[in-house]
C-alpha atoms as a PDB file:
ATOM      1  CA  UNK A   1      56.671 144.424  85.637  1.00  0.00           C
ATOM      2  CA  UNK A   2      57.822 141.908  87.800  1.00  0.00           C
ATOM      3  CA  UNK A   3      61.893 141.554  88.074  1.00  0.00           C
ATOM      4  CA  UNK A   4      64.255 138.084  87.502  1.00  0.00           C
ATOM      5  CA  UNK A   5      66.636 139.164  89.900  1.00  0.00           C
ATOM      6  CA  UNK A   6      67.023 137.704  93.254  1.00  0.00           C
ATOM      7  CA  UNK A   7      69.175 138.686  96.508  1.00  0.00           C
ATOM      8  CA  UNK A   8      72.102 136.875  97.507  1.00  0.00           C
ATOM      9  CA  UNK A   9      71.082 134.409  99.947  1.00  0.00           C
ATOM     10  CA  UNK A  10      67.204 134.338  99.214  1.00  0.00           C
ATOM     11  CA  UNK A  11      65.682 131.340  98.299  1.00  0.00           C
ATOM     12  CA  UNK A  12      65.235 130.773  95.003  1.00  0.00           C
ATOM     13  CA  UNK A  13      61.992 132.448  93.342  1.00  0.00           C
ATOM     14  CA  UNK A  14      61.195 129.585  91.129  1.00  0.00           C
ATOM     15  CA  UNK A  15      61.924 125.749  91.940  1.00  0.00           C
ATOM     16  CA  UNK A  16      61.244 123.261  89.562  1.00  0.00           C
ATOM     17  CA  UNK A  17      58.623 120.897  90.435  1.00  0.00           C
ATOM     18  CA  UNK A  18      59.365 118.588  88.569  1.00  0.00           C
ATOM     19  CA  UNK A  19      63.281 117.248  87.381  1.00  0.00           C
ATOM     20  CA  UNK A  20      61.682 114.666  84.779  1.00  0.00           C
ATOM     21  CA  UNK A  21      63.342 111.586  83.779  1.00  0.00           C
ATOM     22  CA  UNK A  22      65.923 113.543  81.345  1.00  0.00           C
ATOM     23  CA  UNK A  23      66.958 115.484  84.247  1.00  0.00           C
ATOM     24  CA  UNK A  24      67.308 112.279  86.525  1.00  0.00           C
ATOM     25  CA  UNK A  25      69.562 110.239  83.972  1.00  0.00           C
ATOM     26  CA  UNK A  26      71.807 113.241  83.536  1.00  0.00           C
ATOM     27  CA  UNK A  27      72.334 113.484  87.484  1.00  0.00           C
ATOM     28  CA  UNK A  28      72.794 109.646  87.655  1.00  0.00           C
ATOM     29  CA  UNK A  29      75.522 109.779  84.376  1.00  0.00           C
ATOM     30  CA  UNK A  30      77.446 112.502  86.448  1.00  0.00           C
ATOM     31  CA  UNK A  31      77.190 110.713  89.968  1.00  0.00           C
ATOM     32  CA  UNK A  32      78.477 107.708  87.889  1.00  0.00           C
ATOM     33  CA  UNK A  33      81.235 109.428  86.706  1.00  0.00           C
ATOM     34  CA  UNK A  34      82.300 111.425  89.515  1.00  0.00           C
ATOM     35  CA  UNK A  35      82.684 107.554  91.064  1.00  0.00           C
ATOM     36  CA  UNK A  36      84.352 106.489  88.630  1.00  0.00           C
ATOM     37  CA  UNK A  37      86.874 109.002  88.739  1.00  0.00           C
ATOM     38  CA  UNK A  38      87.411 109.103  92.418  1.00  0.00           C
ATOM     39  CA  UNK A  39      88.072 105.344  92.048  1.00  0.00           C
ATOM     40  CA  UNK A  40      90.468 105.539  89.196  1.00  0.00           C
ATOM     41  CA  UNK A  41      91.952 108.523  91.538  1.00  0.00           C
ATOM     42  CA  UNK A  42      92.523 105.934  94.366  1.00  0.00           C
ATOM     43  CA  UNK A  43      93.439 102.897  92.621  1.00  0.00           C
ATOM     44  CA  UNK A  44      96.374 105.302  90.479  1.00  0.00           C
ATOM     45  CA  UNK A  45      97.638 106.272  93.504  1.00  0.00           C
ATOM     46  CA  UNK A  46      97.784 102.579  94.848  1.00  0.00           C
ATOM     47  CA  UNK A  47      99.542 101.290  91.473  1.00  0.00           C
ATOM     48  CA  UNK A  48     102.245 104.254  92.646  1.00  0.00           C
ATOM     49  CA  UNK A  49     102.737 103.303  95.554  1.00  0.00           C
ATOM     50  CA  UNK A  50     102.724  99.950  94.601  1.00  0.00           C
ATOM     51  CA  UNK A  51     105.805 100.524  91.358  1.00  0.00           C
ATOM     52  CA  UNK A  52     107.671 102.767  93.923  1.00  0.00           C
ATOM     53  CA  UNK A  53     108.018 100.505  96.367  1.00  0.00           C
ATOM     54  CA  UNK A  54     108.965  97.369  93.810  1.00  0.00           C
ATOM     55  CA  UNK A  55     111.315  99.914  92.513  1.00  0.00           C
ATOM     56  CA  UNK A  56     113.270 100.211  96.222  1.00  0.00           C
ATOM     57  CA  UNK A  57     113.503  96.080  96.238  1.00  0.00           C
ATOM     58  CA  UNK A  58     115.056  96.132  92.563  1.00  0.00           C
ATOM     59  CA  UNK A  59     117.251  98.916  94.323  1.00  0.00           C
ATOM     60  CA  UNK A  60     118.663  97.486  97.534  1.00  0.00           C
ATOM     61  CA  UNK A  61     119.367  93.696  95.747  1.00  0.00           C
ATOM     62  CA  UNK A  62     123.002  92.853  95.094  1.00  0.00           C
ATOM     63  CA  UNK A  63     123.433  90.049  92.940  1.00  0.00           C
ATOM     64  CA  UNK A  64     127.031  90.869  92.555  1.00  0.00           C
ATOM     65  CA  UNK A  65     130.042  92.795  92.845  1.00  0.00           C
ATOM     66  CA  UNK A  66     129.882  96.783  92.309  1.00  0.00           C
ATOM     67  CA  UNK A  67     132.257  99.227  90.825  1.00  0.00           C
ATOM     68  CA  UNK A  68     132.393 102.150  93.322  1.00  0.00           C
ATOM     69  CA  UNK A  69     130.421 104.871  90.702  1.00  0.00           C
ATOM     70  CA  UNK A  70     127.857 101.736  90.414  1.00  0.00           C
ATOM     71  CA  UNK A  71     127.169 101.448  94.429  1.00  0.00           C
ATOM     72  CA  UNK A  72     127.283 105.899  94.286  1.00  0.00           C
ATOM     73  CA  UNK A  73     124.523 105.743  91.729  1.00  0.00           C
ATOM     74  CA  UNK A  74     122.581 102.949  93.365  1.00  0.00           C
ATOM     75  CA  UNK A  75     122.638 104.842  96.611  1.00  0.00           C
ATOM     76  CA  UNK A  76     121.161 108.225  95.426  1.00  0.00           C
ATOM     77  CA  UNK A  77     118.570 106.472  93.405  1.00  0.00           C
ATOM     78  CA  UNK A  78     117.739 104.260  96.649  1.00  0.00           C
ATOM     79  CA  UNK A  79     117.753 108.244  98.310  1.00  0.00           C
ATOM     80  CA  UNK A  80     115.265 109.523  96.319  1.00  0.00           C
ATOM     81  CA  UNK A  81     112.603 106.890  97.982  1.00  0.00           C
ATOM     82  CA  UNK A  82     113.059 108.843 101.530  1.00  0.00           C
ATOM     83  CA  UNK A  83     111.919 111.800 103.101  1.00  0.00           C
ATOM     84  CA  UNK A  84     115.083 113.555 104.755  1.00  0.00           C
ATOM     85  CA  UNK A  85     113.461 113.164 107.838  1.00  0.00           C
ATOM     86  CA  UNK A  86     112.616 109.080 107.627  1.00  0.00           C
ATOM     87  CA  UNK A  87     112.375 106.912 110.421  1.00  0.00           C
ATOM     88  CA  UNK A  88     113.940 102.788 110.429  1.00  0.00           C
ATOM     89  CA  UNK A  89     112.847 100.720 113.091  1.00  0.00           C
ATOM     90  CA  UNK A  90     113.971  96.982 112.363  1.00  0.00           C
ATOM     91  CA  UNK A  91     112.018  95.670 115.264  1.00  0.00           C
ATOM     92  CA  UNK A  92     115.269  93.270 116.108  1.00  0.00           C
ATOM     93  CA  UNK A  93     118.540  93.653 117.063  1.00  0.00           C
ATOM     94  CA  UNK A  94     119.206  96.423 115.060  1.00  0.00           C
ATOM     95  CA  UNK A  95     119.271  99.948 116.346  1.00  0.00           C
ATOM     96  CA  UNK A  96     116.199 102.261 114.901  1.00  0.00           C
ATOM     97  CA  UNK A  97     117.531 104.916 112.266  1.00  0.00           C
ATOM     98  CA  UNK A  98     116.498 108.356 111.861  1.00  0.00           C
ATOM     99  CA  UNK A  99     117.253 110.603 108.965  1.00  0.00           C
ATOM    100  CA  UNK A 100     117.834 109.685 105.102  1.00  0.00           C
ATOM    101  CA  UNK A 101     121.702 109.830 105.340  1.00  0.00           C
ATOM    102  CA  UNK A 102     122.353 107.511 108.138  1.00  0.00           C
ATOM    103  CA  UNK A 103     119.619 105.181 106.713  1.00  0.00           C
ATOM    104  CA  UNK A 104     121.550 104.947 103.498  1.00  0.00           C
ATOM    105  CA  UNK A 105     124.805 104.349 105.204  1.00  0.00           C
ATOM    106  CA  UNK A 106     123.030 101.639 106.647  1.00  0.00           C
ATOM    107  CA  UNK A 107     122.109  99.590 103.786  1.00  0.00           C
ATOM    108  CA  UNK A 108     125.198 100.804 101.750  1.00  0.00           C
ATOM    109  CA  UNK A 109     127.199  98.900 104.706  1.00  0.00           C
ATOM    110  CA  UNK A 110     124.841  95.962 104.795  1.00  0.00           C
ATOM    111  CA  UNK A 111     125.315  95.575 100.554  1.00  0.00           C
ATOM    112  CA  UNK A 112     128.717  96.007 101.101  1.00  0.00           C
ATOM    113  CA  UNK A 113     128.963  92.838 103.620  1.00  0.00           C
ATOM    114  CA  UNK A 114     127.054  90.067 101.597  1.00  0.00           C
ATOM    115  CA  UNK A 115     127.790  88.682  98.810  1.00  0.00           C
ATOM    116  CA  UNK A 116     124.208  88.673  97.916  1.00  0.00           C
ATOM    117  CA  UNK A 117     120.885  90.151  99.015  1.00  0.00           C
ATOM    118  CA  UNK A 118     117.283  89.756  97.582  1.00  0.00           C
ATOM    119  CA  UNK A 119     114.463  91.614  98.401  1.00  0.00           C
ATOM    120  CA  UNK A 120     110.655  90.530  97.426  1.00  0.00           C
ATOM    121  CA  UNK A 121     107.872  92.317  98.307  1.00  0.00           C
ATOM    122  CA  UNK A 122     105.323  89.209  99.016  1.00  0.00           C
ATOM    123  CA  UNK A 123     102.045  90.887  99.671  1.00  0.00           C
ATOM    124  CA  UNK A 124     101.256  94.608 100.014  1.00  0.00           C
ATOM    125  CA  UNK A 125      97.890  96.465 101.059  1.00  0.00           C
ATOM    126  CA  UNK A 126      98.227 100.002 100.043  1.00  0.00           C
ATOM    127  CA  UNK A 127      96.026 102.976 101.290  1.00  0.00           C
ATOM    128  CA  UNK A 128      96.725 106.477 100.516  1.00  0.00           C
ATOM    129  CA  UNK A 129      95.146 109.197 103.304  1.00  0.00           C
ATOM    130  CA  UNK A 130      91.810 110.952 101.677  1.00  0.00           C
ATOM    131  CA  UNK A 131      93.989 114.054 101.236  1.00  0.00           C
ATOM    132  CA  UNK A 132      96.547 112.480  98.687  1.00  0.00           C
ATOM    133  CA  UNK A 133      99.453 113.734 100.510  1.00  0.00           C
ATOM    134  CA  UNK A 134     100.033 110.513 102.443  1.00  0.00           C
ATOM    135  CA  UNK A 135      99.529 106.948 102.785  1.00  0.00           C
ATOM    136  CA  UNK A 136     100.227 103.460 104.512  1.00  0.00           C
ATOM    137  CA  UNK A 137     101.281 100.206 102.967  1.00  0.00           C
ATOM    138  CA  UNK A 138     101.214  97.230 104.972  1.00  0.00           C
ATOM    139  CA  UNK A 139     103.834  95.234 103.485  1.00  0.00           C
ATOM    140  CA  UNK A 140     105.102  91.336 104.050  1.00  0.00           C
ATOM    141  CA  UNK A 141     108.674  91.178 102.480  1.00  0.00           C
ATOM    142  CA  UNK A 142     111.052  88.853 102.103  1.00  0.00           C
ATOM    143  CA  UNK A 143     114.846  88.997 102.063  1.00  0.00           C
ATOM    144  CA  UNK A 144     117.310  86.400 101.478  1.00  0.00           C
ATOM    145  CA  UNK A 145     121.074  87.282 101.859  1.00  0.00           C
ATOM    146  CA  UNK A 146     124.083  85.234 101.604  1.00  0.00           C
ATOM    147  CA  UNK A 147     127.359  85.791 103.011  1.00  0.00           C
ATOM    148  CA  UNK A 148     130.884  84.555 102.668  1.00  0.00           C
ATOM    149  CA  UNK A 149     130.200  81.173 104.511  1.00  0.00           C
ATOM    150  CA  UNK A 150     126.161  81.660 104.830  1.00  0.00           C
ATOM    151  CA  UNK A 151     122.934  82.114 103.465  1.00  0.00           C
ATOM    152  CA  UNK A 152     119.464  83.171 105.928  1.00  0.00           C
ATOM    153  CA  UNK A 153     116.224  84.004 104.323  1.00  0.00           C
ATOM    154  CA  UNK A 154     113.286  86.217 106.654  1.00  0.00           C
ATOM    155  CA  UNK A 155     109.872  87.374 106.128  1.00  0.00           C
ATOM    156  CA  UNK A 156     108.855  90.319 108.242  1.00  0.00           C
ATOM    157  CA  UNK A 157     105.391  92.484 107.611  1.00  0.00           C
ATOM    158  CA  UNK A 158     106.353  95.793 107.397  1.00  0.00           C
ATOM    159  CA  UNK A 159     104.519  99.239 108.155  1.00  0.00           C
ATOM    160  CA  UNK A 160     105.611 101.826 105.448  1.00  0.00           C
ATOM    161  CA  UNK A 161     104.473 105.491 106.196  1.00  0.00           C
ATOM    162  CA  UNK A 162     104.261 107.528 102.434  1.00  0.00           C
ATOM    163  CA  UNK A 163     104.551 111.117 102.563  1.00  0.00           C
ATOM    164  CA  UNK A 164     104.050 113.459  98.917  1.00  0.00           C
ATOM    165  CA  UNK A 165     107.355 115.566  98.440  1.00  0.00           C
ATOM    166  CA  UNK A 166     106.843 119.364  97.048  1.00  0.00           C
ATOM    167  CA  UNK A 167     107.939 117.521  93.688  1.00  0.00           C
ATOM    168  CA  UNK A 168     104.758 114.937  93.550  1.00  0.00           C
ATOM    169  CA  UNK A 169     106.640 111.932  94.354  1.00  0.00           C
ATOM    170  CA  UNK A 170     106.000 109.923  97.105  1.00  0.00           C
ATOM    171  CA  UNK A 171     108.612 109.322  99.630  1.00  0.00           C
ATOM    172  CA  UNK A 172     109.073 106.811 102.779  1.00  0.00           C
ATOM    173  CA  UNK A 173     109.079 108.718 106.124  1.00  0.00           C
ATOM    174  CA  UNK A 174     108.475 105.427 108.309  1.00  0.00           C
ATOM    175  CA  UNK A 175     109.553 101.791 108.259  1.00  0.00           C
ATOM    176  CA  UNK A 176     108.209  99.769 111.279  1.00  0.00           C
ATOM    177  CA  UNK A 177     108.551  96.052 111.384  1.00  0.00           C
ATOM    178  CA  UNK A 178     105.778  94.480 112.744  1.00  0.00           C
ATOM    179  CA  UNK A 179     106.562  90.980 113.083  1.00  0.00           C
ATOM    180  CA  UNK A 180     108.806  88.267 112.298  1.00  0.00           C
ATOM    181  CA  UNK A 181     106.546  85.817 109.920  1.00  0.00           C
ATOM    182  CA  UNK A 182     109.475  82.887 109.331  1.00  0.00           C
ATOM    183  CA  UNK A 183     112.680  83.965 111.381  1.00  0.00           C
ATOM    184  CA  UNK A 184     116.259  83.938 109.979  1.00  0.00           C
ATOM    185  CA  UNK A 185     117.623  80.291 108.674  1.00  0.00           C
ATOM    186  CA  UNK A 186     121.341  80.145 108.807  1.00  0.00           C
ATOM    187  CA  UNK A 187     122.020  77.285 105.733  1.00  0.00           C
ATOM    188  CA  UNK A 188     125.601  75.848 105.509  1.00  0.00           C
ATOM    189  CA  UNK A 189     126.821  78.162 108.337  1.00  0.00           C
ATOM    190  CA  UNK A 190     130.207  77.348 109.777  1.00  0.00           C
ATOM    191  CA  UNK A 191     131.169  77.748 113.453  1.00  0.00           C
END
């Protein structure tokens, strides 16, 4: 009597010669699909990243005067978008920032100082790390603020490091301008 069984790690006793063209179309269906899934994987991720970040811009604008409790709100919702340990590096004038709090105190003072600020994410290339736990957007935004006596519009590209929190959403941990595109256009300034 001659036994089915086979040892761990033999070959196998008995390989089909033959996978036939039934065999073929199911292994092309489930190639297709595993594709097809690893691309919808990616390009959901992207369309996160993408909302997230559009989310921030609607965030920082001020269009016009806050109550207190309004700017409080605004500023814990513009919080949730960083890691605790983020990094800000303007790539001007402007000192580099490290950690969520004195980020926020940053562009809670800068809000509090113009009249008006608007934010506009012009072009973004997003792509998430092949572990899903991080990714990179190269960003060119544009911001236009206006002060008591002036107005300046720039467009800097921007290199935004995303990092997955323990809760699934994805957080900034790095800001890093790369370059000025159009610089600052002072409009109606006063000296």
């Amino acid at each position: 009597m001659t036994s089915n069984t086979q040892t761990i790690g033999a070959p196998p006793t008995r390989i089909p010669a033959k996978l036939g063209s039934r065999g073929l179309l199911i292994l092309a269906v489930l190639a297709l699909a595993g594709i097809l899934f690893g691309a919808a994987i990616w390009r959901s991720e992207e369309r996160a990243l993408k909302r997230r970040l559009a989310r921030l811009a609607a965030l920082v604008e001020k269009t016009s005067a806050e109550t207190s409790l309004q700017t409080l709100n605004r500023m814990r919702r513009i919080g949730d978008h960083f890691a605790a340990e983020v990094e800000f590096v303007p790539g001007s004038a402007l000192p580099t920032t490290l950690g969520r709090q004195e980020l926020l105190l940053f562009i809670q003072n800068a809000r509090a100082s113009l009249a008006e600020l608007h934010v506009r994410v012009r072009e973004q290339k997003v792509t998430p790390a092949a572990d899903r736990k991080t990714a990179t957007t190269h960003a060119v935004v544009q911001v236009e603020v206006k002060g008591p006596t002036d107005q300046a519009t720039e467009v800097r590209e921007a290199i935004i490091e995303w990092t997955r929190a323990e809760s699934g959403a994805w957080q900034i941990r790095s800001v890093r301008s790369a370059e000025t595109i159009r610089n600052p256009t002072l409009l109606n300034a006063t000296d």
